[in-house]
C-alpha atoms as a PDB file:
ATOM      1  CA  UNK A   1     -11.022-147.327  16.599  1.00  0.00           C
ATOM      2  CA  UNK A   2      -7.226-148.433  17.163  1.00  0.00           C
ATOM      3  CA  UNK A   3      -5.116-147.606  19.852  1.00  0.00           C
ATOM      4  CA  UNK A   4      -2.081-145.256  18.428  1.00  0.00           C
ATOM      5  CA  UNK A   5       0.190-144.376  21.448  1.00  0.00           C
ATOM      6  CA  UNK A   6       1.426-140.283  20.642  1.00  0.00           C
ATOM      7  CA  UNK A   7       5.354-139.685  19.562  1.00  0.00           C
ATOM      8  CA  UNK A   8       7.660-137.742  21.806  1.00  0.00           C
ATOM      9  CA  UNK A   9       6.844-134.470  19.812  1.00  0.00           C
ATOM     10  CA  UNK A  10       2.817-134.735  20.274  1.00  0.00           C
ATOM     11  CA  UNK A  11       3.394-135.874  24.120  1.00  0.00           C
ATOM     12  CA  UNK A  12       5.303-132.868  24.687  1.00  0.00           C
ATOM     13  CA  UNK A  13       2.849-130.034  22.716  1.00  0.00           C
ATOM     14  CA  UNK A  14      -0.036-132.410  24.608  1.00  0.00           C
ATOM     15  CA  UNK A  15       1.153-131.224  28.373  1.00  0.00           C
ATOM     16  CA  UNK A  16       2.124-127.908  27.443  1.00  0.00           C
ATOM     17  CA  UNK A  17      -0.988-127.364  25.627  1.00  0.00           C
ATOM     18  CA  UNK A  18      -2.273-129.317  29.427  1.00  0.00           C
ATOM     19  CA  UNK A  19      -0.460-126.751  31.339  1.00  0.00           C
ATOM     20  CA  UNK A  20      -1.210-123.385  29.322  1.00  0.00           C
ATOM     21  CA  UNK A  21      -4.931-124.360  29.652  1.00  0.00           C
ATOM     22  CA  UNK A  22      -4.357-125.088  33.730  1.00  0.00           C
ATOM     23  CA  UNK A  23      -2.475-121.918  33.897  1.00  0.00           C
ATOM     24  CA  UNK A  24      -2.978-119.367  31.818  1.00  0.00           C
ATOM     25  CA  UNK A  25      -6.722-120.383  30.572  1.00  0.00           C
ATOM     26  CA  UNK A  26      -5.611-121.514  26.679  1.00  0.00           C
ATOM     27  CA  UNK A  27      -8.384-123.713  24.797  1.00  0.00           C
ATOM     28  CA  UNK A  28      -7.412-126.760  23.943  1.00  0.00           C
ATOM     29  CA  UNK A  29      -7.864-127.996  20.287  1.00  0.00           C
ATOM     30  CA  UNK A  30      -9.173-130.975  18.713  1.00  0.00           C
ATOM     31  CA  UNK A  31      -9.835-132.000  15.442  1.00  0.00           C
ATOM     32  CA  UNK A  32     -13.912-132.270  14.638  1.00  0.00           C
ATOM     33  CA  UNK A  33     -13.561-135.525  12.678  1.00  0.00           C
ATOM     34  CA  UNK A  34     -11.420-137.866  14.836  1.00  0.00           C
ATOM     35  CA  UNK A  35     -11.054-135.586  18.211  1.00  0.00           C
ATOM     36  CA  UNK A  36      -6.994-136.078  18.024  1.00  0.00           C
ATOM     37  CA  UNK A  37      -5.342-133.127  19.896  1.00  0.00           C
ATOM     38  CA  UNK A  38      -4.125-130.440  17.275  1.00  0.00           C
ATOM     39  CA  UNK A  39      -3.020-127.622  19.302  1.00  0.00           C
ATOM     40  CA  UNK A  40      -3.860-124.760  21.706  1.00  0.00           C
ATOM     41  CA  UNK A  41      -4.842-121.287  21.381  1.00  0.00           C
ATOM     42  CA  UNK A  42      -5.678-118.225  23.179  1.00  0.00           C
ATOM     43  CA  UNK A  43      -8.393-116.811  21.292  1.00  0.00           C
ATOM     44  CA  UNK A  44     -11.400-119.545  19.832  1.00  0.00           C
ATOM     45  CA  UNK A  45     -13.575-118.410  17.052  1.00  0.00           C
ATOM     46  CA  UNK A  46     -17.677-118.533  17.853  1.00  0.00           C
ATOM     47  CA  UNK A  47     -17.421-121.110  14.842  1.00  0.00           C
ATOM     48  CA  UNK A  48     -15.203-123.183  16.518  1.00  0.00           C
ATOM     49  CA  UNK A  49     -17.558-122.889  20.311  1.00  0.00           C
ATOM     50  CA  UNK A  50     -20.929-123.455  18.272  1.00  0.00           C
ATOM     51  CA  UNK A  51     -19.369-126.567  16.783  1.00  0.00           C
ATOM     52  CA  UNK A  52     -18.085-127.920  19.912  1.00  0.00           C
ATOM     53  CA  UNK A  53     -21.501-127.617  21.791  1.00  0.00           C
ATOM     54  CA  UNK A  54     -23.071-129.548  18.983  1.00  0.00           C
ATOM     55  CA  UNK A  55     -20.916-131.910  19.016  1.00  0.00           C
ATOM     56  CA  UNK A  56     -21.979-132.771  23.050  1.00  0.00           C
ATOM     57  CA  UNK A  57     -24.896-135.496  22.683  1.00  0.00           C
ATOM     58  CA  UNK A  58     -27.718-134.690  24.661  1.00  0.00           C
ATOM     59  CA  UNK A  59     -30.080-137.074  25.869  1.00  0.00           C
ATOM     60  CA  UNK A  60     -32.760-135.538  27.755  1.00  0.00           C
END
């Protein structure tokens, strides 16, 4: 995996998506195939919650 430092713009939706989730409880977004931040939202589909706890390794 490469290091690609974020533009201006995605810095910028990255701490206000940072501070809506610190403030007003928004879910932050990533993208299931390379975890790169796409967004925030106030509502999260059970889709979207059953796929992030399978994605959580578990090694018990």
């Amino acid at each position: 995996m490469d290091f690609r430092p974020l533009n201006e713009n995605q810095r910028q939706q990255l701490i206000d998506a940072l501070r809506g989730n610190a403030e007003s409880d928004r879910a932050i977004l990533m993208d299931r195939r390379d975890t790169s931040f796409i967004g925030a939202s106030d509502e999260v589909t059970d889709d979207e919650v059953i796929s992030a706890i399978k994605s959580v390794p578990c090694h018990y």
